[in-house]
Structures are given as structure tokens and as C-alpha cells.
Protein backbone atom coordinates (compact mmCIF):
# COMPACT_ATOMS: atom_id res chain seq x y z
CA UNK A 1 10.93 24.61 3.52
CA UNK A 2 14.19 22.94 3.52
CA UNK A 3 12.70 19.52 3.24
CA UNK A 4 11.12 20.93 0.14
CA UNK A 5 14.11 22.49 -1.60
CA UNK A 6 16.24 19.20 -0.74
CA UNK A 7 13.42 17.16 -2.66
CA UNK A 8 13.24 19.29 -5.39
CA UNK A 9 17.61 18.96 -5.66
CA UNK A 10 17.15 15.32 -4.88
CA UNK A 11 14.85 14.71 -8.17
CA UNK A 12 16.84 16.73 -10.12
CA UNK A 13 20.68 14.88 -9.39
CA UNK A 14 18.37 11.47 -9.55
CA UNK A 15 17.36 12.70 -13.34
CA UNK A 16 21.01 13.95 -13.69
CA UNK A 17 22.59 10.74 -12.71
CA UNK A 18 20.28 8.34 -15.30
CA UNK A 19 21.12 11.01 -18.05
CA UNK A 20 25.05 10.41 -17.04
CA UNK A 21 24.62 6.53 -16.86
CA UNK A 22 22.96 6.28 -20.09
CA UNK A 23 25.59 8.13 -22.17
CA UNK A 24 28.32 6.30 -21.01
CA UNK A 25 29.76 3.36 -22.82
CA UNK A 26 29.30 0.22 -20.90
CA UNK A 27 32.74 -2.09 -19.14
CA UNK A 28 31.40 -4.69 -20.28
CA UNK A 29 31.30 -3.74 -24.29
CA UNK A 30 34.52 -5.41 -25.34
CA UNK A 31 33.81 -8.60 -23.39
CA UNK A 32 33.10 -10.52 -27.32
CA UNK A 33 36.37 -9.97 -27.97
CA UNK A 34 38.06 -10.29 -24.93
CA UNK A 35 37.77 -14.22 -24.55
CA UNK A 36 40.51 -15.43 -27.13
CA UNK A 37 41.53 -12.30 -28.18
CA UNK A 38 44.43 -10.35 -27.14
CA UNK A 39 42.96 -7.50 -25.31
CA UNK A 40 41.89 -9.66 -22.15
CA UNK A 41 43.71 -7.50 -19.99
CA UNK A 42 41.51 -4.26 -20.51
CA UNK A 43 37.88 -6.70 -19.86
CA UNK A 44 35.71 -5.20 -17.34
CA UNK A 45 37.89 -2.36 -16.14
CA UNK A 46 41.36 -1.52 -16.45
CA UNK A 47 40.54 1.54 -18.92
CA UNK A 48 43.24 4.04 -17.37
CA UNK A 49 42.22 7.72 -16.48
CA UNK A 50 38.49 8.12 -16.08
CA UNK A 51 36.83 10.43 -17.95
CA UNK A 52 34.60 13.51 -16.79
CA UNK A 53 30.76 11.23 -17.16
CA UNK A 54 32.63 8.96 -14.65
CA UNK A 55 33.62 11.63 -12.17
CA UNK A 56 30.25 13.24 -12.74
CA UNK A 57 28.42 10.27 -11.78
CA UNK A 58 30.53 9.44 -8.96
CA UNK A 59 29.73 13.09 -7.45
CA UNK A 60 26.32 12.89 -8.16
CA UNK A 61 25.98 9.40 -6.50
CA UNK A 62 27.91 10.97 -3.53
CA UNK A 63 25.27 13.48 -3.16
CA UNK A 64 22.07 11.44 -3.61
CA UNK A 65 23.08 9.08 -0.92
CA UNK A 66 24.13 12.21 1.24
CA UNK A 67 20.48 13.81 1.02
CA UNK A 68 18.98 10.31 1.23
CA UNK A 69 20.36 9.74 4.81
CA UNK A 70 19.98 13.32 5.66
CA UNK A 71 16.26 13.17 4.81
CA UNK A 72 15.80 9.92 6.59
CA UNK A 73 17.47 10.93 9.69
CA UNK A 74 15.31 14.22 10.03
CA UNK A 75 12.42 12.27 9.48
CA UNK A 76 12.51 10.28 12.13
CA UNK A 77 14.49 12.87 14.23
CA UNK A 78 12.87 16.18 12.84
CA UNK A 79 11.96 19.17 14.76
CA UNK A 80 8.37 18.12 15.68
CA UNK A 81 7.44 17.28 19.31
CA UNK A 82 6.73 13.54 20.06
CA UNK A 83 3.34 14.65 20.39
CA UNK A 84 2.34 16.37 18.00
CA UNK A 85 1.06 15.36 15.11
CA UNK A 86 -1.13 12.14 17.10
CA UNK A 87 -4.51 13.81 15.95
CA UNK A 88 -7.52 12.30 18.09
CA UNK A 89 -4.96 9.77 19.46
CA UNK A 90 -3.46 12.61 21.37
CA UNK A 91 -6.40 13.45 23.44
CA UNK A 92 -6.51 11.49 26.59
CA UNK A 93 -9.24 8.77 26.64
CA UNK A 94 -12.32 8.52 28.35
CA UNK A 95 -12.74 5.88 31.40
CA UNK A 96 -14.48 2.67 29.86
CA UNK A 97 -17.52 1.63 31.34
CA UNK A 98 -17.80 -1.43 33.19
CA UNK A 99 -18.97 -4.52 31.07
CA UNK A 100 -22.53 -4.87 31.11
CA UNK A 101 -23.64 -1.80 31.84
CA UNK A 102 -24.83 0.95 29.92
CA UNK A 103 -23.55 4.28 30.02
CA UNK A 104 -26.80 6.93 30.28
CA UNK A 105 -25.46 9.19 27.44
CA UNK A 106 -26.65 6.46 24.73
CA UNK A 107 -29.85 7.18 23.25
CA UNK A 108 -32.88 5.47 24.41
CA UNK A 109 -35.87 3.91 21.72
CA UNK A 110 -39.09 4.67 22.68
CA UNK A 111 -41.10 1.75 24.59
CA UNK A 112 -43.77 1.32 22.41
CA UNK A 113 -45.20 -2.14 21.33
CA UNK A 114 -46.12 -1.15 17.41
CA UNK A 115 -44.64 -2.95 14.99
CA UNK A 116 -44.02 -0.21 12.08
CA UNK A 117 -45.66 -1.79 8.89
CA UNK A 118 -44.42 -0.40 5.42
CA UNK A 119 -46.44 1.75 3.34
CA UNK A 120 -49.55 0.24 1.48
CA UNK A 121 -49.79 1.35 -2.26
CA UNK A 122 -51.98 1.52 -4.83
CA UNK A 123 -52.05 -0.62 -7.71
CA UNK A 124 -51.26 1.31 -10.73
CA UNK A 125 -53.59 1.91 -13.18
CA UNK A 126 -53.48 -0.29 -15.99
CA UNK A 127 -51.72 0.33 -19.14
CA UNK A 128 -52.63 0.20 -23.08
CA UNK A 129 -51.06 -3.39 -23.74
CA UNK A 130 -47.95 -3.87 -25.69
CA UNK A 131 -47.94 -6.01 -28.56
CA UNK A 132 -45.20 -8.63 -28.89
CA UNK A 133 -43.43 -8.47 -32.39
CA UNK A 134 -43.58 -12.46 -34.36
CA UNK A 135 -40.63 -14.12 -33.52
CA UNK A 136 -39.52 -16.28 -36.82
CA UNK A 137 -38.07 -19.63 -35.58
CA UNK A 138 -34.88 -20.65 -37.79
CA UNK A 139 -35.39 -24.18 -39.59
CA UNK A 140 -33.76 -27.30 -37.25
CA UNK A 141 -30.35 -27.32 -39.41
CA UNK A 142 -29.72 -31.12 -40.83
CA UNK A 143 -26.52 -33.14 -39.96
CA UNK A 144 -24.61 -32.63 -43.07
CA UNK A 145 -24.95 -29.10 -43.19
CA UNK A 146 -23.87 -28.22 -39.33
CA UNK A 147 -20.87 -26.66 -38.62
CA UNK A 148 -18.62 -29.63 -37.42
CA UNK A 149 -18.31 -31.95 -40.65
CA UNK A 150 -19.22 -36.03 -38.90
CA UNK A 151 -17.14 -38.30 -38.31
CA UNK A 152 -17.00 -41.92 -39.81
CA UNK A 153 -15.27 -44.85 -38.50
């Protein structure tokens, strides 16, 4: 249950946090008119107090990073015995038999010396015949008419 209400939070500051990072305006927007201009000093930082979309985001980041460790350490040190959870890996394996030799439990085939032949069947009974439409052949097309136009050298 927990890991299910921290997933649910985690998706929702992850949609939070793109929301925040799109609306704010980006360091690097005055960079144009930075390079020769007189306001190098404020290009790429430098902007004084941040405002609240900055703090917000910096929380928010804070958080998801938080739950992101949080989850991964109980993952891989959650409440679950080491072996639980093995399925038919967990049961403890049968003793292999020697190579070579059968084990009795395998099914046996009969000892029979006939050759199963398939089925024989009948021919089937012979049908009103279909007749074939006229097929219409198209006239051989000439040289001057074809597609490509010839070339002369």
C-alpha cells in the first residue's frame, strides 16, 4: 500500500515539475544580446532574488529524488523474505540421474514392429468442368510508341 500511494505522489510531482519547467522563462533568453551588448553581466544567471516557479521546482526536485532513492532502496531491501517470491525455483530439486541411464518414470512406446501408414482416401468425385474465360492478348507495342523515347547517337 505504501509503495502504491508513493507512486501515485511520485507521478503527480513528476507532472508538477514539467508544468513548472515549462512556464518559466529560460537563462539563456538574453544570450543575443548579451555578446556586445551591455548587459553581459546578467548572461546565464545573475538574475537576483528567485522567484516562487524557481523555489517550486527546486522543492519538487528535492522530493522526486527523495522518493526515487526511497523506492529503490525498499526494493531491493523491502520487507519480503529472501525466499519468497522464487516460485518453482524455490522448491528443492530432484537428484539427477546418472548419464545414460533412464529413469523408470518416463513413458515407455509399445514394442511393436508396424509401421503406421497414413490414411488412404478416396478420389473425389469428379466435378462439372469450369470453363476458362478468352484471354485477349494486347498487340506487341512498336519502338516509337514505347514508353522510353530511343536514343540516337
Amino acid at each position: 500500500m505504501l509503495m502504491l500511494i508513493l507512486n501515485v505522489i511520485y507521478v503527480l510531482i513528476a507532472i508538477a515539475m514539467i508544468a513548472l519547467i515549462l512556464m518559466q522563462r529560460g537563462a539563456g533568453a538574453a544570450a543575443g544580446s548579451g555578446f556586445g551588448a551591455g548587459a553581459s553581466g546578467t548572461v546565464f544567471g545573475a538574475r537576483g532574488a528567485s522567484n516562487f516557479l524557481s523555489k517550486s521546482t527546486k522543492w519538487l526536485a528535492v522530493a522526486f529524488f527523495a522518493i526515487s532513492l526511497f523506492m529503490a532502496w525498499y526494493a531491493s531491501h523491502g520487507a519480503r523474505p529472501a525466499d519468497e517470491g522464487l516460485g518453482v525455483m524455490s522448491q528443492a530439486a530432484a537428484p539427477a540421474a546418472p548419464a545414460g541411464e533412464l529413469t523408470p518414470s518416463l513413458p515407455q512406446a509399445p514394442a511393436s514392429n508396424v509401421v503406421p501408414s497414413a490414411p488412404v482416401q478416396q478420389a473425389p468425385a469428379q466435378a462439372a468442368p469450369v470453363e476458362q474465360a478468352p484471354v485477349e492478348q494486347a498487340p506487341p507495342a512498336s519502338e516509337e510508341s514505347g514508353a522510353e523515347p530511343s536514343q540516337k547517337r
